[in-house]
N, C-alpha and C. Protein backbone atom coordinates (compact mmCIF):
# COMPACT_ATOMS: atom_id res chain seq x y z
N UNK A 1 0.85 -1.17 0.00
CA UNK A 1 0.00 0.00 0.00
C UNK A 1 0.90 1.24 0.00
N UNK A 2 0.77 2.45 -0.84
CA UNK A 2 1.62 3.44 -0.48
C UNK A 2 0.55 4.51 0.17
N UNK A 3 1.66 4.65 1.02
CA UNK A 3 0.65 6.25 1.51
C UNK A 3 2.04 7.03 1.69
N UNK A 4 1.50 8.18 1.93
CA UNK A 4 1.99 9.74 2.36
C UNK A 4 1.23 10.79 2.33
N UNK A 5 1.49 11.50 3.07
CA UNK A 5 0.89 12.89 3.67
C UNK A 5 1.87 14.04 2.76
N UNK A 6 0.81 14.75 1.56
CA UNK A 6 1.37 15.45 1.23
C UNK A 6 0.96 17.03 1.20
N UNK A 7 2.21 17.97 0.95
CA UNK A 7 1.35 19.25 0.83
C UNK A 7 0.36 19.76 0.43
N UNK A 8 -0.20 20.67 0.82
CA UNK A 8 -1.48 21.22 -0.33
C UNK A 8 -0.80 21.62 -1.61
N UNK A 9 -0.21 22.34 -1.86
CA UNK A 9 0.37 23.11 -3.27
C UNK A 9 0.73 21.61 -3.51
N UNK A 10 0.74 20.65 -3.48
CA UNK A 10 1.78 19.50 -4.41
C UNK A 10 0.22 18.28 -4.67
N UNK A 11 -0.57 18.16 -3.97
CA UNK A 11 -1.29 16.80 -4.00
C UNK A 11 -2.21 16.58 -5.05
N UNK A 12 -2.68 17.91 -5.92
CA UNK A 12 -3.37 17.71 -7.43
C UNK A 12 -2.51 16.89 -8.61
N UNK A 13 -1.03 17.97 -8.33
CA UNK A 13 0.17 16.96 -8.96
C UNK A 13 0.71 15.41 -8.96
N UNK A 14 0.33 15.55 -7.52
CA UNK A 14 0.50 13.85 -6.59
C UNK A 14 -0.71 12.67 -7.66
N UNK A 15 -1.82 13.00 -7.12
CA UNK A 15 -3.14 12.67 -7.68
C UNK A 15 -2.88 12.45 -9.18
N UNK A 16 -2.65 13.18 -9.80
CA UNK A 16 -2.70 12.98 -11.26
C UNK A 16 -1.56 12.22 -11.83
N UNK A 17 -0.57 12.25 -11.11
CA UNK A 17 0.68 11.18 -11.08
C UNK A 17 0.56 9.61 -11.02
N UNK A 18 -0.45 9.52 -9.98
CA UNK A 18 -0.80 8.67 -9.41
C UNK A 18 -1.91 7.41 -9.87
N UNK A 19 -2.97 8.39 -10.80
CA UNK A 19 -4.30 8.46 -11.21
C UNK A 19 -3.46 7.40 -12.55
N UNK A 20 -2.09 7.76 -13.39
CA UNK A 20 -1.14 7.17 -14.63
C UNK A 20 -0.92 6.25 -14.22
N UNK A 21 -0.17 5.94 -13.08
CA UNK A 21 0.64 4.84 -12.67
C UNK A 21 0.03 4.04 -11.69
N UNK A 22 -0.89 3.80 -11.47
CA UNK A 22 -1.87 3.07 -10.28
C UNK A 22 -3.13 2.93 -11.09
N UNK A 23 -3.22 3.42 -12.24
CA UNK A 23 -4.70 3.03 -13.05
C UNK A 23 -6.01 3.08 -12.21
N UNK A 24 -5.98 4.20 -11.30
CA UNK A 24 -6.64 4.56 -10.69
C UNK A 24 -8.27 5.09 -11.23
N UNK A 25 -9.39 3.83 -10.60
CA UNK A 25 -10.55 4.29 -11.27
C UNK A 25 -11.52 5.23 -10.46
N UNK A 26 -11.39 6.03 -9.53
CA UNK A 26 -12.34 6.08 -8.67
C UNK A 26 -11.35 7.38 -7.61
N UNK A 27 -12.09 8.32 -7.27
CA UNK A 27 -11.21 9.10 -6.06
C UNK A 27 -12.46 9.19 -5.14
N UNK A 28 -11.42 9.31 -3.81
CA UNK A 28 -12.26 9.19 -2.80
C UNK A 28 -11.77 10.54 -1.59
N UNK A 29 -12.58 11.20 -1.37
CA UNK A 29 -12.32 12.39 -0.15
C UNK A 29 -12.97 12.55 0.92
N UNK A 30 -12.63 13.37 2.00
CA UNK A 30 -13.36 13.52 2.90
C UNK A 30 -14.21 14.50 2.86
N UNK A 31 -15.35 14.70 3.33
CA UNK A 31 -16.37 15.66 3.36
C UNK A 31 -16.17 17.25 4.44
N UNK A 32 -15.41 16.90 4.85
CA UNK A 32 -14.92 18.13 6.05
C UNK A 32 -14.29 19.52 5.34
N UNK A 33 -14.21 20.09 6.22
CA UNK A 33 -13.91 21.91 6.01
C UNK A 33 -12.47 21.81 4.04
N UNK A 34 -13.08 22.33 3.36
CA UNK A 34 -12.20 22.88 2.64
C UNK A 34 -12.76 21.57 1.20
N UNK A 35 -13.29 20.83 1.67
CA UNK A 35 -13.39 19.81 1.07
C UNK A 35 -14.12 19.95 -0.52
N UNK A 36 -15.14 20.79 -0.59
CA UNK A 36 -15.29 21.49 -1.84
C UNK A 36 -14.86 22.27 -3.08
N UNK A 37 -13.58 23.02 -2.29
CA UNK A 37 -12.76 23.40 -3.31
C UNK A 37 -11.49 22.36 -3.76
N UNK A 38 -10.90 21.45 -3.06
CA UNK A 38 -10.68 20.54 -3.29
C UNK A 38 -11.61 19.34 -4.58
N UNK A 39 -12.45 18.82 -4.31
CA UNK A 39 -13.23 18.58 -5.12
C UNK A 39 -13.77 19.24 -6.24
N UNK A 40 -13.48 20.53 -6.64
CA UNK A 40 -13.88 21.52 -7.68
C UNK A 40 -12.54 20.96 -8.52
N UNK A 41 -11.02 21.22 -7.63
CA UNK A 41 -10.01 21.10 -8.25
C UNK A 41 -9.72 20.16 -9.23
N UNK A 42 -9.91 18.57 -8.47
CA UNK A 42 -9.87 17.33 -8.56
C UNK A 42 -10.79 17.19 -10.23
N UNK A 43 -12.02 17.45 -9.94
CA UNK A 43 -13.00 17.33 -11.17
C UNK A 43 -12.66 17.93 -12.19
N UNK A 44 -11.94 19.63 -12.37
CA UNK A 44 -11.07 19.93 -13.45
C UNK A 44 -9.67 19.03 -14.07
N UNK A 45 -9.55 18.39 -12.93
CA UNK A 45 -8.08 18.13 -13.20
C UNK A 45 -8.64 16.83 -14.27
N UNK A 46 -9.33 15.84 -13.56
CA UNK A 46 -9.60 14.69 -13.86
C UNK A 46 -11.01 14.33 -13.78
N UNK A 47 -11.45 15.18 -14.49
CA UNK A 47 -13.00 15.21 -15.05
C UNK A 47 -13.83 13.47 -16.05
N UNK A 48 -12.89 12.59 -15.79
CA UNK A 48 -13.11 11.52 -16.39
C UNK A 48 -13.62 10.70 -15.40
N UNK A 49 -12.86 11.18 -13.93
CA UNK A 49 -13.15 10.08 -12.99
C UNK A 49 -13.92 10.25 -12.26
N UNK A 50 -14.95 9.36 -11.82
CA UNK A 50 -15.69 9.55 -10.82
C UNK A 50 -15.37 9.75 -9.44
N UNK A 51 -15.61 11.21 -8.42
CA UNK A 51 -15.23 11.74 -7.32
C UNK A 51 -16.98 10.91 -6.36
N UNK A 52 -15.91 11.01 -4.97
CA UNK A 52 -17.31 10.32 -3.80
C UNK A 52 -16.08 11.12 -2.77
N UNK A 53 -17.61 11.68 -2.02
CA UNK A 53 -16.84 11.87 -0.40
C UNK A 53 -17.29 11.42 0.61
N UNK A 54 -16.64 11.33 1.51
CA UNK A 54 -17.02 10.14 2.38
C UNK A 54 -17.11 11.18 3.99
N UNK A 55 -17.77 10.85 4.50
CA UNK A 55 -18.16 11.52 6.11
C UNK A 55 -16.76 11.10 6.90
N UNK A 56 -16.37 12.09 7.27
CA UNK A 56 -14.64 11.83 7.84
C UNK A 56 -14.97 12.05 9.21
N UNK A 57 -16.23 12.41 9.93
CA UNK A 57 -16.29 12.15 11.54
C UNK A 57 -15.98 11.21 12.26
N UNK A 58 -14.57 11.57 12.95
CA UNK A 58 -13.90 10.60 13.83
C UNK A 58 -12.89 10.03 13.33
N UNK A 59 -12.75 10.56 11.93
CA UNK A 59 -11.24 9.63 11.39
C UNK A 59 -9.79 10.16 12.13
N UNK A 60 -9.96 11.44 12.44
CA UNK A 60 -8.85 11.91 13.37
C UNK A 60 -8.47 10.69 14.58
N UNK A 61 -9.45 10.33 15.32
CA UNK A 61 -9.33 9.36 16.62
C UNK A 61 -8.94 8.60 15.82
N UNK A 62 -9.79 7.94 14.80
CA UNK A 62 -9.37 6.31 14.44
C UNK A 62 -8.12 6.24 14.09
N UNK A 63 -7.83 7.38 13.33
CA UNK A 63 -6.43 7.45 12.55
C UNK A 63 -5.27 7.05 13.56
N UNK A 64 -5.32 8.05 15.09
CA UNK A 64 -4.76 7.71 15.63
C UNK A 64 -4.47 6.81 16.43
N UNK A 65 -5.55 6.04 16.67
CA UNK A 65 -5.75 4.31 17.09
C UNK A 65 -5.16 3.39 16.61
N UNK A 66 -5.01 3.54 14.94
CA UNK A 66 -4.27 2.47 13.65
C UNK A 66 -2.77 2.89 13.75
N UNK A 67 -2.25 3.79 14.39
CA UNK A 67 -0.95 4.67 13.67
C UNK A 67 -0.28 3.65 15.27
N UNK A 68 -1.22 3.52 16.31
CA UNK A 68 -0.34 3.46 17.38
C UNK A 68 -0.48 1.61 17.29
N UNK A 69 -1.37 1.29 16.63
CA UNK A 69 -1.44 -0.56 16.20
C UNK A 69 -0.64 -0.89 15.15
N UNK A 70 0.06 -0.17 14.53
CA UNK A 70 0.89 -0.07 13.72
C UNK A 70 2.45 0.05 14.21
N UNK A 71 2.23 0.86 14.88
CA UNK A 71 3.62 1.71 15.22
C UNK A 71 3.61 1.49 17.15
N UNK A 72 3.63 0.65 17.29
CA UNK A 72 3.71 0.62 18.65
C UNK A 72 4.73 1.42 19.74
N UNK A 73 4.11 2.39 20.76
CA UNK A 73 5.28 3.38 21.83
C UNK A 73 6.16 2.47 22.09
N UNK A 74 7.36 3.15 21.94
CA UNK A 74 8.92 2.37 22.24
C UNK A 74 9.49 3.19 23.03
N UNK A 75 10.56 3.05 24.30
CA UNK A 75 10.94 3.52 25.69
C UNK A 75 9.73 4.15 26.54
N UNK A 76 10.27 5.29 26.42
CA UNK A 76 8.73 5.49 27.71
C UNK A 76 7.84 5.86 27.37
N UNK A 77 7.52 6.33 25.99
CA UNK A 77 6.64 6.36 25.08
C UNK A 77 5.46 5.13 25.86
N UNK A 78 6.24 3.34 25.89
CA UNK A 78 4.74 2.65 26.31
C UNK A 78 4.51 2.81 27.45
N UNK A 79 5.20 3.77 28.45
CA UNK A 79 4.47 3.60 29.65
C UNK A 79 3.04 4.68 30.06
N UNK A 80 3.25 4.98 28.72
CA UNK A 80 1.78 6.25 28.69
C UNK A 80 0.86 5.21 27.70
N UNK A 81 -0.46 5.43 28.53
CA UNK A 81 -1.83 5.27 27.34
C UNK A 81 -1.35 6.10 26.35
N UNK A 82 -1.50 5.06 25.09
CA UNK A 82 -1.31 5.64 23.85
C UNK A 82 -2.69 6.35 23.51
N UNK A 83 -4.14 6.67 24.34
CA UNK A 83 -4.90 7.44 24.48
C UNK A 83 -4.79 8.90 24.94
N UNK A 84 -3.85 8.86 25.55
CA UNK A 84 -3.16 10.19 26.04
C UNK A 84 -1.74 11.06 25.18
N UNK A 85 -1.43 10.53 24.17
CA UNK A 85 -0.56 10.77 23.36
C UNK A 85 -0.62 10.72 21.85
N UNK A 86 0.44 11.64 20.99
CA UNK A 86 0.01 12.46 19.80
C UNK A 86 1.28 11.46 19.16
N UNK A 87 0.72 11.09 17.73
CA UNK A 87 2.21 10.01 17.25
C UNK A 87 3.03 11.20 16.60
N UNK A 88 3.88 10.90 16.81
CA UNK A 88 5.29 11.86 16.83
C UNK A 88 6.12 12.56 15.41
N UNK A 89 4.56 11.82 14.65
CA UNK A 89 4.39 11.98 12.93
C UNK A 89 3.45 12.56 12.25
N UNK A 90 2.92 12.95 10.85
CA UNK A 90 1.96 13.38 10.57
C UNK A 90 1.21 12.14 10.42
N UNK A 91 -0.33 11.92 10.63
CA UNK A 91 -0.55 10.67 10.49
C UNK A 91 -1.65 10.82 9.43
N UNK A 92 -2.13 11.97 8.85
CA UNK A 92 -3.14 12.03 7.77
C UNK A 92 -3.22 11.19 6.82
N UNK A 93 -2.09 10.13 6.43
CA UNK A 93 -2.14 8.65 6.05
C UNK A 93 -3.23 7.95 6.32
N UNK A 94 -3.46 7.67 7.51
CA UNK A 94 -3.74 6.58 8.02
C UNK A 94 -5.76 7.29 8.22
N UNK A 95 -6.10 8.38 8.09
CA UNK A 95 -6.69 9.02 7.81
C UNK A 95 -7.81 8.40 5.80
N UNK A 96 -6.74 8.58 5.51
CA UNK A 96 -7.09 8.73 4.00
C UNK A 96 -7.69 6.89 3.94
N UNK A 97 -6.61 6.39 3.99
CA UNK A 97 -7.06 5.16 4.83
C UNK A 97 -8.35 4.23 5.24
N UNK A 98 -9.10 5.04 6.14
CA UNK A 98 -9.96 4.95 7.15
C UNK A 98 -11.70 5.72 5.98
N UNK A 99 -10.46 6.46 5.43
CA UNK A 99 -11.95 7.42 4.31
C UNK A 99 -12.10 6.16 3.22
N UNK A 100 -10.82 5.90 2.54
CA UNK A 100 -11.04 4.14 1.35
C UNK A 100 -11.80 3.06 2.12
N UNK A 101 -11.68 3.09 3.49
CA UNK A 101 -12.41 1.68 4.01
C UNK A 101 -13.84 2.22 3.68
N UNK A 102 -14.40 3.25 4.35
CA UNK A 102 -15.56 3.85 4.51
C UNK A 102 -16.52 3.58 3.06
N UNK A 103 -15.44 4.29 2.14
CA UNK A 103 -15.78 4.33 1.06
C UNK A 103 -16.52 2.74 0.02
N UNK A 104 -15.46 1.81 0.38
CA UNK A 104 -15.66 0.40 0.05
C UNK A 104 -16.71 0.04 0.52
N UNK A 105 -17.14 0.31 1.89
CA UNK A 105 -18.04 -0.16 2.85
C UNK A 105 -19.32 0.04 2.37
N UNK A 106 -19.10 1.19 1.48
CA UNK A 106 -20.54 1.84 0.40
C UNK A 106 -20.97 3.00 1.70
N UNK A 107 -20.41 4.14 2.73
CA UNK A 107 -20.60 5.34 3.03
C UNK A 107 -20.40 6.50 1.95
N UNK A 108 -20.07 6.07 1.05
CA UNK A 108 -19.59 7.27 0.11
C UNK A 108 -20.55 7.72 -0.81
N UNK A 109 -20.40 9.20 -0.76
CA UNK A 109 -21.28 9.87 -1.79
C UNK A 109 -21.13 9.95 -2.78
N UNK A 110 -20.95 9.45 -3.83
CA UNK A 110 -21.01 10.18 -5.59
C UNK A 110 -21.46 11.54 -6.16
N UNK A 111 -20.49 12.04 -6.58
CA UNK A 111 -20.84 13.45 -6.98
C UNK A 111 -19.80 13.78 -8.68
């Protein structure tokens, strides 16, 4: 699976890179703040493919639930609830993630 967390100014570029080399049929986003002009972008860029957004309430928590089942606290990191602690990375990965499951699951909107 690849993931990464990328800039705003770079991820239309990312996307359309991606969209060539992954034969990518389908994009999937979250429905939260900003999420429309994003999706305006996306549909110019790649007006062939079908866009769905998906309800992203709570993917922040989950995200960080998977990042720490993944990445398990090492030194004293485990002696804290990993409920009480921020992973020490960007984790909007694991995010995007959590929006493809949703999406599969059939939560996703078509637009």
């Amino acid at each position: 699976m690849v993931r990464r967390v990328a800039p705003r100014a770079e991820y239309l570029h990312l996307v359309q890179d991606w969209v060539q080399r992954f034969a990518v049929e389908h994009i999937v986003i979250g429905d939260g703040t900003g999420s429309g002009q994003v999706a305006k972008e996306i549909r110019a860029a790649l007006p062939q493919l079908p866009l769905a957004t998906v309800d992203e309430r709570f993917t922040s928590e989950e995200a960080r639930r998977l990042y720490w089942v993944e990445n398990p606290p090492r030194g004293w990191r485990r002696l804290l609830p990993v409920s009480m602690q921020m992973p020490p990375e960007p984790y909007d990965d694991y995010v995007a993630v959590i929006l493809a499951q949703r999406f599969l699951r059939g939560d996703g909107k078509g637009s």
